[in-house]
N, C-alpha and C. Protein backbone atom coordinates (compact mmCIF):
# COMPACT_ATOMS: atom_id res chain seq x y z
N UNK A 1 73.63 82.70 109.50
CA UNK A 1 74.57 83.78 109.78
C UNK A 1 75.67 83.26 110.68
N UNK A 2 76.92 83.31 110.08
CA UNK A 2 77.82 83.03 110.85
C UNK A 2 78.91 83.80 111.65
N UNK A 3 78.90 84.00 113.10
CA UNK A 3 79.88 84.66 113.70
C UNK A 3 80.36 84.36 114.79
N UNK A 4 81.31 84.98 115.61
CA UNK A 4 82.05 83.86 116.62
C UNK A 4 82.20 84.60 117.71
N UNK A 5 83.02 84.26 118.84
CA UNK A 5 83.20 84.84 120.34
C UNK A 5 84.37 84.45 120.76
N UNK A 6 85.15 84.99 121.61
CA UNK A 6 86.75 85.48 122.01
C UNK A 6 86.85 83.48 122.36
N UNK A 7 85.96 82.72 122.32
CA UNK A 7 86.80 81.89 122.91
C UNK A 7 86.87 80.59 122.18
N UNK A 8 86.15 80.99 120.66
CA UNK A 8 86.68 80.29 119.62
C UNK A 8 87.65 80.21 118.69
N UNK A 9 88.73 81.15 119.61
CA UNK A 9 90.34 80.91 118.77
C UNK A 9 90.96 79.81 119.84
N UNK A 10 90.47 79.38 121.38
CA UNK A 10 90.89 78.27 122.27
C UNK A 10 90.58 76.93 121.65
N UNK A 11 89.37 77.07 120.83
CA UNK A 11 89.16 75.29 119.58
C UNK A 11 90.46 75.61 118.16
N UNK A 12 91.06 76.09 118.49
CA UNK A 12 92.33 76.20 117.29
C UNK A 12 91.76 76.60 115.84
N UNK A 13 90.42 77.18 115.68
CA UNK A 13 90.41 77.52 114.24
C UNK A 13 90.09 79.30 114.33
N UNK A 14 90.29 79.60 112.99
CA UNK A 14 89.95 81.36 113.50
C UNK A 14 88.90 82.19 113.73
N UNK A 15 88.87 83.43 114.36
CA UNK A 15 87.76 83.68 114.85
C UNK A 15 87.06 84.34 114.07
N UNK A 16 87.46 85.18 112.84
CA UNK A 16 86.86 85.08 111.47
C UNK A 16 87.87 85.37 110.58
N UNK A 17 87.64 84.94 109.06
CA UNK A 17 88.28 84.92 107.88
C UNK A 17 87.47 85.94 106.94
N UNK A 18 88.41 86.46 105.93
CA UNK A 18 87.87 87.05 104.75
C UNK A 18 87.66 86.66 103.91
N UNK A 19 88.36 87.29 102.58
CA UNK A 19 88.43 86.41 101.50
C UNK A 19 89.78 85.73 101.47
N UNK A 20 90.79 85.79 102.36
CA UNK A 20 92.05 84.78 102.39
C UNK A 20 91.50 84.02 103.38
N UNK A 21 91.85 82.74 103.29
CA UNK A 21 92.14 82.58 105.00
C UNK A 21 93.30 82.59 105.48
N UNK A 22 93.05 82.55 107.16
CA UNK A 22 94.25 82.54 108.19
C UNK A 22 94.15 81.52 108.91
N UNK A 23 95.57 80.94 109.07
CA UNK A 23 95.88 80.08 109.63
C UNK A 23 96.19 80.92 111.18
N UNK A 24 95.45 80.30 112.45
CA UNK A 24 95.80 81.01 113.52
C UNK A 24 95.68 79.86 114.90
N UNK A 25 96.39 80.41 115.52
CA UNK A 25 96.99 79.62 116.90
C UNK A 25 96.36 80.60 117.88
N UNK A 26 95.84 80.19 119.04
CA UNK A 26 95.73 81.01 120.33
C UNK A 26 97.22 82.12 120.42
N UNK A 27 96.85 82.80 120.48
CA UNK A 27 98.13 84.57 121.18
C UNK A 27 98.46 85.03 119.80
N UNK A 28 98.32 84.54 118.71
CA UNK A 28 98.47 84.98 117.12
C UNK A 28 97.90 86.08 116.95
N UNK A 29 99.11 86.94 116.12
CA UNK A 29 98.33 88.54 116.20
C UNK A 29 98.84 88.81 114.87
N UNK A 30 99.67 88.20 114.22
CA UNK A 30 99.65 88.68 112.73
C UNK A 30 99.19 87.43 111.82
N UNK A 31 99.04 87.94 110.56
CA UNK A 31 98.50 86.70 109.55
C UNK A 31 99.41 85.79 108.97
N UNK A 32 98.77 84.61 108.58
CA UNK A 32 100.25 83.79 107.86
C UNK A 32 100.55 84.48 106.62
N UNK A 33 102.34 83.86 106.59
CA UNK A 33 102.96 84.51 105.68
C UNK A 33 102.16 84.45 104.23
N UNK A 34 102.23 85.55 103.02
CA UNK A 34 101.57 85.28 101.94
C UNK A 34 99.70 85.66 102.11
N UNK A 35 99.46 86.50 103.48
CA UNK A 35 98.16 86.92 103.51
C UNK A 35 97.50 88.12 103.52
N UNK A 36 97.06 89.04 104.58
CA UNK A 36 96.68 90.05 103.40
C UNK A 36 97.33 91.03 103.56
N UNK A 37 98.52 91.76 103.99
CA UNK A 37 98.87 92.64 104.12
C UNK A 37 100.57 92.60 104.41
N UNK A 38 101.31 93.16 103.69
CA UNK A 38 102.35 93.63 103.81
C UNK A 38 103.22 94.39 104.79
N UNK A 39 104.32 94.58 105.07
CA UNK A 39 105.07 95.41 105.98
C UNK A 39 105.46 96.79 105.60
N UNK A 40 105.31 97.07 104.58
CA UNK A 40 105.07 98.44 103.78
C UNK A 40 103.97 99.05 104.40
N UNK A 41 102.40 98.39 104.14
CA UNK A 41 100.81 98.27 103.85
C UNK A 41 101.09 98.77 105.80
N UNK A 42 101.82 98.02 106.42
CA UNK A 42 101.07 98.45 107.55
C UNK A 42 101.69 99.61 108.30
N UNK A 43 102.91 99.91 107.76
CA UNK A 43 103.82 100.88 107.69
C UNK A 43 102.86 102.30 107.81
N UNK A 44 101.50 102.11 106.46
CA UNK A 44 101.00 103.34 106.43
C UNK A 44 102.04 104.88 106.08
N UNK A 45 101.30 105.76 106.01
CA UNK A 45 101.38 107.20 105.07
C UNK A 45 101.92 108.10 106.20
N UNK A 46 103.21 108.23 106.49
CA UNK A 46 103.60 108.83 107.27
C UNK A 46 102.73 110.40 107.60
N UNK A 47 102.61 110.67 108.80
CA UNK A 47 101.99 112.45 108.87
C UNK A 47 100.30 112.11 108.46
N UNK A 48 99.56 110.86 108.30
CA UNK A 48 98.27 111.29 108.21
C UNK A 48 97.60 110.41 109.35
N UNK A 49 97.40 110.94 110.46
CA UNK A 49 97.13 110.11 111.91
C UNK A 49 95.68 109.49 111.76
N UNK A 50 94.46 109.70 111.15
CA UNK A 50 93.12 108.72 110.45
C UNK A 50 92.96 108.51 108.92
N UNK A 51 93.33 107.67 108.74
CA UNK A 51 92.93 106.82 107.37
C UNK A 51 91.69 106.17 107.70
N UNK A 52 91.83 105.63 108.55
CA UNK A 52 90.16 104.20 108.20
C UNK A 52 89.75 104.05 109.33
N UNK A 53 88.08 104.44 109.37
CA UNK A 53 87.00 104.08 110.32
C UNK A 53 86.60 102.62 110.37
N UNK A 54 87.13 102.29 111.41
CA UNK A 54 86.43 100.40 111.96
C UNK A 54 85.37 100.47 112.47
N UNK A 55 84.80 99.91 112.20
CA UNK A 55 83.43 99.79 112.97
C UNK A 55 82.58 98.12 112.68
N UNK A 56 82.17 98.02 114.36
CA UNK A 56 81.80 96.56 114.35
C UNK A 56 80.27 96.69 114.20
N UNK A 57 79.82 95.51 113.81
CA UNK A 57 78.43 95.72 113.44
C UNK A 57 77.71 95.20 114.28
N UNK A 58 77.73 93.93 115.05
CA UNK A 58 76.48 93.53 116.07
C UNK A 58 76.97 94.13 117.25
N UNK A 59 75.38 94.40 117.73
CA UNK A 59 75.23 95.62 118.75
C UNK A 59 76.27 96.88 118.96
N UNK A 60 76.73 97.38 117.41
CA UNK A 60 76.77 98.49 117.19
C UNK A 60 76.32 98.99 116.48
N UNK A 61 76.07 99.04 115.27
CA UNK A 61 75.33 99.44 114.10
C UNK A 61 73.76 98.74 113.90
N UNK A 62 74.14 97.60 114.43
CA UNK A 62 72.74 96.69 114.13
C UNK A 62 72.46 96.09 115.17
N UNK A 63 71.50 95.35 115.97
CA UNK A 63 71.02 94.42 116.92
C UNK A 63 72.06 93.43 116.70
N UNK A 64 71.43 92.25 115.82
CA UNK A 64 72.74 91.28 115.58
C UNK A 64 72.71 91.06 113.71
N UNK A 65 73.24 89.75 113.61
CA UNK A 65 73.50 89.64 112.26
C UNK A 65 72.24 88.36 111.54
N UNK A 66 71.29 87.89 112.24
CA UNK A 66 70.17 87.70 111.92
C UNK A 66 69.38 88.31 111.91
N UNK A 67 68.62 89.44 112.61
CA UNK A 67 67.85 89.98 112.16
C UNK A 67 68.19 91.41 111.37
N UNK A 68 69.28 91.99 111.52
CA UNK A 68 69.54 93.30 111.01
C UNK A 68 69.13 94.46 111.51
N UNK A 69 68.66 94.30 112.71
CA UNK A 69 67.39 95.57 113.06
C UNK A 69 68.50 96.56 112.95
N UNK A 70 68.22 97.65 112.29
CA UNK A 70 69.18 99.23 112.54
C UNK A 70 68.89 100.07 113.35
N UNK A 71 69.89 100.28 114.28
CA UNK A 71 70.29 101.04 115.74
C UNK A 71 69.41 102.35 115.19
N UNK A 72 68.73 102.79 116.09
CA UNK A 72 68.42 104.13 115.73
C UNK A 72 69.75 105.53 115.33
N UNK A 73 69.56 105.94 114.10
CA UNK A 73 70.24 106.95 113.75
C UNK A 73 71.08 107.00 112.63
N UNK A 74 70.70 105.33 112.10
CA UNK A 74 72.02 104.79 111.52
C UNK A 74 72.44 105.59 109.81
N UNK A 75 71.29 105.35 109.67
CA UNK A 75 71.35 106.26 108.47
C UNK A 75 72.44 107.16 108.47
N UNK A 76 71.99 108.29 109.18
CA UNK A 76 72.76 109.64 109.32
C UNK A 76 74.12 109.37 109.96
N UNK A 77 74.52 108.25 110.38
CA UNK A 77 75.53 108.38 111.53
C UNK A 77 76.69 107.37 110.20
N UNK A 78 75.95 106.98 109.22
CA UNK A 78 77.08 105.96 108.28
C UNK A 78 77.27 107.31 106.88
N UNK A 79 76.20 108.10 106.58
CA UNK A 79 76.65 108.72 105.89
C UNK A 79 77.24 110.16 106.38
N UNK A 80 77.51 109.87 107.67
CA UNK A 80 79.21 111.64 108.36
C UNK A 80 79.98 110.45 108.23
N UNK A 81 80.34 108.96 108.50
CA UNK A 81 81.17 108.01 107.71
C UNK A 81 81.79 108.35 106.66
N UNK A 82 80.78 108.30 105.87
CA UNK A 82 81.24 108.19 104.21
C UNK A 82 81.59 109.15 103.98
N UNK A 83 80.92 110.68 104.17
CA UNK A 83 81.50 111.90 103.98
C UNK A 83 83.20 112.15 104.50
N UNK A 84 82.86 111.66 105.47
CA UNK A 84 83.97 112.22 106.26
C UNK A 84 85.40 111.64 106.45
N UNK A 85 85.45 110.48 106.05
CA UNK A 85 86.25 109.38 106.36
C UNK A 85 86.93 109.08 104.63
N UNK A 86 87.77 108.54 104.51
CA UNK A 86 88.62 108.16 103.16
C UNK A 86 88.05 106.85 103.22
N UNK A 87 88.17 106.11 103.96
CA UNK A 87 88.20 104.60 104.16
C UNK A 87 87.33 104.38 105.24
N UNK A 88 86.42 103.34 105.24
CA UNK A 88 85.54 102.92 106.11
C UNK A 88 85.50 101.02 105.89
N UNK A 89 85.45 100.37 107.03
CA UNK A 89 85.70 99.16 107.11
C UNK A 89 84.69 98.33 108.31
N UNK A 90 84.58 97.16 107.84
CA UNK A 90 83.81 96.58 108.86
C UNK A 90 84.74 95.86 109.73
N UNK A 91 84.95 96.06 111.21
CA UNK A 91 85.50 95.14 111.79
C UNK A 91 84.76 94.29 112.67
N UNK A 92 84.57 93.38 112.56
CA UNK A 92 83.33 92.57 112.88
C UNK A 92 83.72 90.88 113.39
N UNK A 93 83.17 90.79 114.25
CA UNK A 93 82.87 88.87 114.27
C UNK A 93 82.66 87.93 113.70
N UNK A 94 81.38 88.61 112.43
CA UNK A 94 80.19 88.26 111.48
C UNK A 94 81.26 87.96 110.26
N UNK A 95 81.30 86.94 110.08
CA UNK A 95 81.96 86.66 108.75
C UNK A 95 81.59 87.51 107.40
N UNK A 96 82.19 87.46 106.29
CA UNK A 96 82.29 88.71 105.43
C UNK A 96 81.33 88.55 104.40
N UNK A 97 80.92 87.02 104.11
CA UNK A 97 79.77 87.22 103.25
C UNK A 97 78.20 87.37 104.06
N UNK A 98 78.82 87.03 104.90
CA UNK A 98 77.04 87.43 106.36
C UNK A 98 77.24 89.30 106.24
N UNK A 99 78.34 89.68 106.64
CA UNK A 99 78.35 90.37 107.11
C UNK A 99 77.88 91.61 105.64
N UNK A 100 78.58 91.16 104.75
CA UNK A 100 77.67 92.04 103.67
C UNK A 100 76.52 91.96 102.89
N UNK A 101 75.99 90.63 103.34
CA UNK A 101 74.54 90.42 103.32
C UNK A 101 73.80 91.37 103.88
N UNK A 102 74.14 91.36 105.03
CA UNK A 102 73.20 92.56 106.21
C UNK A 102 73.55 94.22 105.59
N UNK A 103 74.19 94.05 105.91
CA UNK A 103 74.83 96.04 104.96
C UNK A 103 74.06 96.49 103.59
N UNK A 104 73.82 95.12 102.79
CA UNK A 104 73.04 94.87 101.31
C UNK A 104 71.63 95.10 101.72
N UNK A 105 71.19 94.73 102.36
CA UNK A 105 69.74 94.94 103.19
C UNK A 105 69.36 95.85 103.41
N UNK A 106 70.58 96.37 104.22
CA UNK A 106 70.17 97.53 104.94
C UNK A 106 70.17 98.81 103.66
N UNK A 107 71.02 98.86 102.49
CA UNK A 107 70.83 99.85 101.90
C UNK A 107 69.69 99.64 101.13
N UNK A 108 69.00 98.50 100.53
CA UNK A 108 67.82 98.28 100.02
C UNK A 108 67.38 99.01 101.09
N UNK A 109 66.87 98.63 102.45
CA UNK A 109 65.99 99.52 103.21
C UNK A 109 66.30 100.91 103.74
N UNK A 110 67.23 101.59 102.70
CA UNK A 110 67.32 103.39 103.38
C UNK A 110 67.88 103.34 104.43
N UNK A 111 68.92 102.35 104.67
CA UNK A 111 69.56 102.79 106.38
C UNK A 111 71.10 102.61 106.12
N UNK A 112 71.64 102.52 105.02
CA UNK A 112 72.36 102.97 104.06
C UNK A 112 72.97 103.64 103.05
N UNK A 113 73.89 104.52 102.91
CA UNK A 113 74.20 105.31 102.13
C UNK A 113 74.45 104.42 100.39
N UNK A 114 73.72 104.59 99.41
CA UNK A 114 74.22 103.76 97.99
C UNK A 114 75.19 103.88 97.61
N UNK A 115 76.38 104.92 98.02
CA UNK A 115 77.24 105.04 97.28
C UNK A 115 78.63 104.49 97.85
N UNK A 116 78.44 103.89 99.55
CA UNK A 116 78.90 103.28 100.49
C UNK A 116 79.20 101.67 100.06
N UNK A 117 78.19 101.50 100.36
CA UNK A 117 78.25 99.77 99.61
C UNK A 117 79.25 99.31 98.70
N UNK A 118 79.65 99.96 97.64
CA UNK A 118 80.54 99.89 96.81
C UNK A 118 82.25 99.75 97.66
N UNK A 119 82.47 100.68 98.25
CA UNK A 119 83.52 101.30 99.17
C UNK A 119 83.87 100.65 100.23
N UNK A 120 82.75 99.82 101.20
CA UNK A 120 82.45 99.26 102.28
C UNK A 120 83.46 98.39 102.18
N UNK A 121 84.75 98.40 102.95
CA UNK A 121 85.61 97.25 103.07
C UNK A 121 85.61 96.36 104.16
N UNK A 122 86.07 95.55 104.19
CA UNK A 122 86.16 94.00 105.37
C UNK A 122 87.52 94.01 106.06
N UNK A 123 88.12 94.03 106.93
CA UNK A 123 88.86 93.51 107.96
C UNK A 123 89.30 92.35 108.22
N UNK A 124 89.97 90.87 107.67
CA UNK A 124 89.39 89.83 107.79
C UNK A 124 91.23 89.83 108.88
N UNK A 125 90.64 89.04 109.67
CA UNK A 125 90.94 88.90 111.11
C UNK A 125 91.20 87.85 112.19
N UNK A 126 91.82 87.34 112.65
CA UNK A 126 91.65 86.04 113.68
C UNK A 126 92.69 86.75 115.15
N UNK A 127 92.61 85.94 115.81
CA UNK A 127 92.83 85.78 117.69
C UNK A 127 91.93 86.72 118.82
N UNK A 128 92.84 86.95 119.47
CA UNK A 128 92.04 87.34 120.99
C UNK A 128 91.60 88.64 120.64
N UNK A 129 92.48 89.19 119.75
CA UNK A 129 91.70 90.54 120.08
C UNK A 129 91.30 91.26 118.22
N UNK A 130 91.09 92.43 118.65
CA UNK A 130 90.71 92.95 117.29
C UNK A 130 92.08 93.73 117.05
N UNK A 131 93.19 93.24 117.04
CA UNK A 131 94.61 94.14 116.27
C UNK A 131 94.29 94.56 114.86
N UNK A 132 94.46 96.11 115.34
CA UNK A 132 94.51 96.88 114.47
C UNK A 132 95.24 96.73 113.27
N UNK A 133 96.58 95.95 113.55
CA UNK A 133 97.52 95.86 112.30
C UNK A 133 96.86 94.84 111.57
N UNK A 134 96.01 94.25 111.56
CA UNK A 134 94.88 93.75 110.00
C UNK A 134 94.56 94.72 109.43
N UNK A 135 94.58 95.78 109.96
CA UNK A 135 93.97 96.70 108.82
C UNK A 135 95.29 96.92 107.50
N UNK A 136 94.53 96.60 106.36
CA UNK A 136 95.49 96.71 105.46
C UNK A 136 95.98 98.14 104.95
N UNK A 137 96.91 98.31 104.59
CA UNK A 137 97.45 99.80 104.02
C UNK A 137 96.89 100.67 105.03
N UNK A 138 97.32 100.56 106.65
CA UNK A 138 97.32 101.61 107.62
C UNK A 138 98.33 100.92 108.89
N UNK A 139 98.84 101.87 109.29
CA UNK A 139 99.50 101.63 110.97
C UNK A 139 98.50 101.87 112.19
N UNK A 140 98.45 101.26 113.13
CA UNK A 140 97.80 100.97 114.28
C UNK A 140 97.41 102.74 114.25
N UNK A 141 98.10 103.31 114.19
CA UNK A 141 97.97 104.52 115.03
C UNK A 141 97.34 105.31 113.94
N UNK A 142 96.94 104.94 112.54
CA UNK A 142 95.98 105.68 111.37
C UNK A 142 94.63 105.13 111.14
N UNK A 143 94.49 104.06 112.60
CA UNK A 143 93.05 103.42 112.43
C UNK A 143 91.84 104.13 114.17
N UNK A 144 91.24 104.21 113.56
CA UNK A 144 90.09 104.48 114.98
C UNK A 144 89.07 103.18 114.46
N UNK A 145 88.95 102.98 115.60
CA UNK A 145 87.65 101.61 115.52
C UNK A 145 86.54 101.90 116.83
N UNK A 146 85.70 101.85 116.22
CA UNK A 146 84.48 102.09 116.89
C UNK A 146 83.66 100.44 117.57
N UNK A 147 83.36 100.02 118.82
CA UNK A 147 83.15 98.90 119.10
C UNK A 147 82.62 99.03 120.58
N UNK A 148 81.13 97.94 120.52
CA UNK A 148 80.51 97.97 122.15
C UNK A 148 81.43 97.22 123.03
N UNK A 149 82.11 96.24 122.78
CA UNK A 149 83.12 95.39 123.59
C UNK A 149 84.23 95.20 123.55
N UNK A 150 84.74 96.32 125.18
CA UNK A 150 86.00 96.39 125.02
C UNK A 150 87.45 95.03 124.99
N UNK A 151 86.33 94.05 125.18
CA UNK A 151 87.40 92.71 125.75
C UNK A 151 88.37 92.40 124.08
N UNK A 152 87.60 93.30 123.03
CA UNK A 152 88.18 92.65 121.99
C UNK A 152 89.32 93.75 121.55
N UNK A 153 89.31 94.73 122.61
CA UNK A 153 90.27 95.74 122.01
C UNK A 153 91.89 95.61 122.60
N UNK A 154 92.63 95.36 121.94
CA UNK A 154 94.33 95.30 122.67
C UNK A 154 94.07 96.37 123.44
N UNK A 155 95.27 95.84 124.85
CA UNK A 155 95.37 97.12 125.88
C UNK A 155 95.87 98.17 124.85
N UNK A 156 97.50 97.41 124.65
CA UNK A 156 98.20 98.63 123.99
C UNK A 156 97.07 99.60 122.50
N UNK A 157 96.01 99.22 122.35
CA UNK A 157 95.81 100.06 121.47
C UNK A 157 94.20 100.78 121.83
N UNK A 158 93.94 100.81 123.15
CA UNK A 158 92.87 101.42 123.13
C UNK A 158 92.81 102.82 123.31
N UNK A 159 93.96 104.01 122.80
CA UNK A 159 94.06 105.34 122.65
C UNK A 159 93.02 105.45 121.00
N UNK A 160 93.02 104.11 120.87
CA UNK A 160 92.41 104.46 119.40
C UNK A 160 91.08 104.08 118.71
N UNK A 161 90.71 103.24 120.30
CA UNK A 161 89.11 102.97 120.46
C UNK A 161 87.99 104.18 121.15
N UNK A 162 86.71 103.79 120.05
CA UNK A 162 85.92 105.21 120.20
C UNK A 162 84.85 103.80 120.78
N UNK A 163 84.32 104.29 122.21
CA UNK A 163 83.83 103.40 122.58
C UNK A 163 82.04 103.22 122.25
N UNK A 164 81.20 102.33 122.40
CA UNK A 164 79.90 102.69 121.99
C UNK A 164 79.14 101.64 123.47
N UNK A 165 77.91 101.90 123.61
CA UNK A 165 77.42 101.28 124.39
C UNK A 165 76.54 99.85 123.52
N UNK A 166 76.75 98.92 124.08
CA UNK A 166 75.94 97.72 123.50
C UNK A 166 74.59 98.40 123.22
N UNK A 167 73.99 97.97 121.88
CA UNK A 167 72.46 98.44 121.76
C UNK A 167 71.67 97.28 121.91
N UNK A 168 70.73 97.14 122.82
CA UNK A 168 69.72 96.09 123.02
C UNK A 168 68.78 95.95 122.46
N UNK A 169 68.42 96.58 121.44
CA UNK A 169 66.57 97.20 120.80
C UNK A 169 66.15 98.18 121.03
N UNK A 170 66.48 98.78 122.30
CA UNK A 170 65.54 100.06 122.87
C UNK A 170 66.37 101.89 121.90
N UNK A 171 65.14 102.58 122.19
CA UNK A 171 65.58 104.05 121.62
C UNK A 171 66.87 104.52 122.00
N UNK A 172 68.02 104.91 121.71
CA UNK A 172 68.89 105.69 122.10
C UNK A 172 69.42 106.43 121.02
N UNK A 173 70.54 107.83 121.76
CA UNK A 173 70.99 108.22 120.56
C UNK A 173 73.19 108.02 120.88
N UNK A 174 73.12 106.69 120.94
CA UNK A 174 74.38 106.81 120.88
C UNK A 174 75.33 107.11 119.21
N UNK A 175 74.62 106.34 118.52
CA UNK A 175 75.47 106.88 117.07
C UNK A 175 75.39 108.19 117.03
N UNK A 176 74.72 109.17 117.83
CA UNK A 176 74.66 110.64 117.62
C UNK A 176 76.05 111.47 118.70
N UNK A 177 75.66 110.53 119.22
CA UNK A 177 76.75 110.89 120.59
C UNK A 177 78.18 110.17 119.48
N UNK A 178 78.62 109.62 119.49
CA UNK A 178 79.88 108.76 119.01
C UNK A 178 80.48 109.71 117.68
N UNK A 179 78.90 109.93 117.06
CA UNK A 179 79.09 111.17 115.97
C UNK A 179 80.41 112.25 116.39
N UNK A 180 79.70 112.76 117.24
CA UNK A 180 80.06 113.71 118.27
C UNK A 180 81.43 113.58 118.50
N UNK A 181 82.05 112.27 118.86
CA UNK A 181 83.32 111.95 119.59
C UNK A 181 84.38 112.26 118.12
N UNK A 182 83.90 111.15 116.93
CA UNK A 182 84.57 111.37 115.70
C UNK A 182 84.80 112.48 115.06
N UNK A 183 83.71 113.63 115.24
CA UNK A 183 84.17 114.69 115.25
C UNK A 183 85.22 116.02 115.48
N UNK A 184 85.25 115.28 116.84
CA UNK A 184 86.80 116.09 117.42
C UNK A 184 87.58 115.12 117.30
N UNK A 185 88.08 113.28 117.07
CA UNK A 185 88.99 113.49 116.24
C UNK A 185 88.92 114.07 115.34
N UNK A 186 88.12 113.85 114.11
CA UNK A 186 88.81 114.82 112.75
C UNK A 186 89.20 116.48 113.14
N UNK A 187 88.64 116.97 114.21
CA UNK A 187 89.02 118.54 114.25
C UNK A 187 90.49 118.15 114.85
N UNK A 188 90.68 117.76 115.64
CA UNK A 188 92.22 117.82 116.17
C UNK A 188 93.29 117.35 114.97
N UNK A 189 92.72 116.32 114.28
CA UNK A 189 93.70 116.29 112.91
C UNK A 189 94.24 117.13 111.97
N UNK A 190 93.15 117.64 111.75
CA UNK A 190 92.96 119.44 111.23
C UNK A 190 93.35 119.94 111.20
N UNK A 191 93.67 120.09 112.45
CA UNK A 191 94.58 121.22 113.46
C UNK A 191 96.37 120.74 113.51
N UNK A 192 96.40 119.96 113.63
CA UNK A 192 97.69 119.06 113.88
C UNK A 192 98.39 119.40 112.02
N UNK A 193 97.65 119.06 111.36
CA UNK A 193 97.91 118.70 109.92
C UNK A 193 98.44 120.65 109.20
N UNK A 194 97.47 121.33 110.33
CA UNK A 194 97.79 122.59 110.14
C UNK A 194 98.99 123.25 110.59
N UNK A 195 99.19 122.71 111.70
CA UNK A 195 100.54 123.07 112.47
C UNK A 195 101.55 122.68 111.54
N UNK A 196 101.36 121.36 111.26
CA UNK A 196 102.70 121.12 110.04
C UNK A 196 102.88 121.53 109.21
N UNK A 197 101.69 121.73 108.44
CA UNK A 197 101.97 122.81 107.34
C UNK A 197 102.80 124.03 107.66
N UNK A 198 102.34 124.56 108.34
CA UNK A 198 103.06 126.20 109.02
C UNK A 198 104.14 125.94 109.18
N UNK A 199 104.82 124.49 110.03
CA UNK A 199 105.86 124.56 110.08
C UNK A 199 107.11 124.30 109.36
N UNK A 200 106.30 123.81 107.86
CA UNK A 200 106.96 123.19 106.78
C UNK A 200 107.25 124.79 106.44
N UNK A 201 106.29 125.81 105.93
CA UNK A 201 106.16 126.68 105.25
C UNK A 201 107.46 127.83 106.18
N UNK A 202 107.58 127.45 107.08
CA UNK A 202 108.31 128.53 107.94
C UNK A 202 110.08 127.99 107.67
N UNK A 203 110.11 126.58 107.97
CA UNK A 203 111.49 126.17 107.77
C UNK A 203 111.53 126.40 105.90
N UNK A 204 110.72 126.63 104.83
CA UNK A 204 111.57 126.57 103.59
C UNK A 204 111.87 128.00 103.95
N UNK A 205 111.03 129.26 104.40
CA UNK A 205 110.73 130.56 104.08
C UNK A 205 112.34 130.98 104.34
N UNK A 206 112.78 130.29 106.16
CA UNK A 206 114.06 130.37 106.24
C UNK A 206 115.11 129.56 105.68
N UNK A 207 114.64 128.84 104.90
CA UNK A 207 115.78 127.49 104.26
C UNK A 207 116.78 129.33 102.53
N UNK A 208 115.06 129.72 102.23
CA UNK A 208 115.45 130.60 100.74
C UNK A 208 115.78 131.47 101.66
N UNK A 209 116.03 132.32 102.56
CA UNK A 209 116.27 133.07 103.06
C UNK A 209 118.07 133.45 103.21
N UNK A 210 117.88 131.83 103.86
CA UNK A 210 119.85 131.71 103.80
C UNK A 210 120.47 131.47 102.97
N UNK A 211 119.95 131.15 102.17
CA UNK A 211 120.47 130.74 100.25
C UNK A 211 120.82 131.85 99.71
């Protein structure tokens, strides 16, 4: 199982790859030219503030990426994911064929949704931190990422980190709690998405009005 730590982008190679690779330098925050994402792609869908759930997998979802153990709750806490979310992504350390090894496992063993797996996208990624603008076809500000360690989150973007506590092995119910947090984002979206509507519906009502 292969995965890495903040201070293997200082040996000059990256700190993980997808299915492209990236060419990356220490302080590098976008990908080389010709890789996976566009200036359109990161542009994102104006007016829809969550597109895609990040979420890292060792000691958040799982112990680590050798043994797989699943965090208590996980089950239930990946399928309000899948329900709930358009897009769900791994943002992870764990390189992408490790990393969907373990996810493959885990839905053989019921701690997986089947219809997830299919859907389950990758993040592929290099430097100091976890920049959001890898995420393909979204803007920084249409991604929430869920992660135990904040050292990997940009300052400028931690309005958009849902934080989790490292899981060690022992009982807890943080995926229930975090549940919880993702929740009222999506209600405040809701709400927001509602306001605009109203306010679309109010400026035509007076647009035919003056006509």
């Amino acid at each position: 199982m292969a995965s890495c730590r903040r201070g293997d982008v200082v040996l000059g190679r990256c700190c993980c790859v997808g299915a492209a690779l990236i060419t990356c330098r220490r302080g590098d925050l976008e990908p080389a030219p010709g890789g996976l994402f566009t200036s359109s792609q990161k542009a994102g869908v104006q007016g829809v503030s969550i597109k895609v759930l990040a979420l890292d997998l060792e000691r958040t979802l799982i112990d680590d990426a050798l043994s797989g153990r699943p965090r208590p709750g996980l089950l239930d806490f990946l399928a309000f994911c899948h329900e709930r979310f358009g897009r769900v992504a791994m943002f992870t350390t764990v390189e992408e064929v490790d990393a969907r090894d373990v996810m493959g496992e885990l839905e053989r063993r019921g701690y997986l949704p089947r219809e997830m797996l299919g859907r389950l996208e990758y993040v592929a990624w290099c430097g100091e931190h976890k920049d959001l603008h890898f995420v393909p076809g979204a803007a920084p500000s249409e991604v929430l990422l869920v992660d135990d360690d904040a050292g990997w989150v940009r300052p400028d973007q931690r309005a958009r980190w849902v934080p989790i506590a490292a899981w060690d092995g022992a009982p807890d119910g943080e995926l229930r709690r975090v549940r919880a947090v993702l929740e009222g984002w999506l209600a405040r979206d809701v709400g927001q998405h509602g306001e605009q509507a109203a306010s679309a519906d109010v400026g035509g009502h007076h647009a035919s009005l003056e006509s």
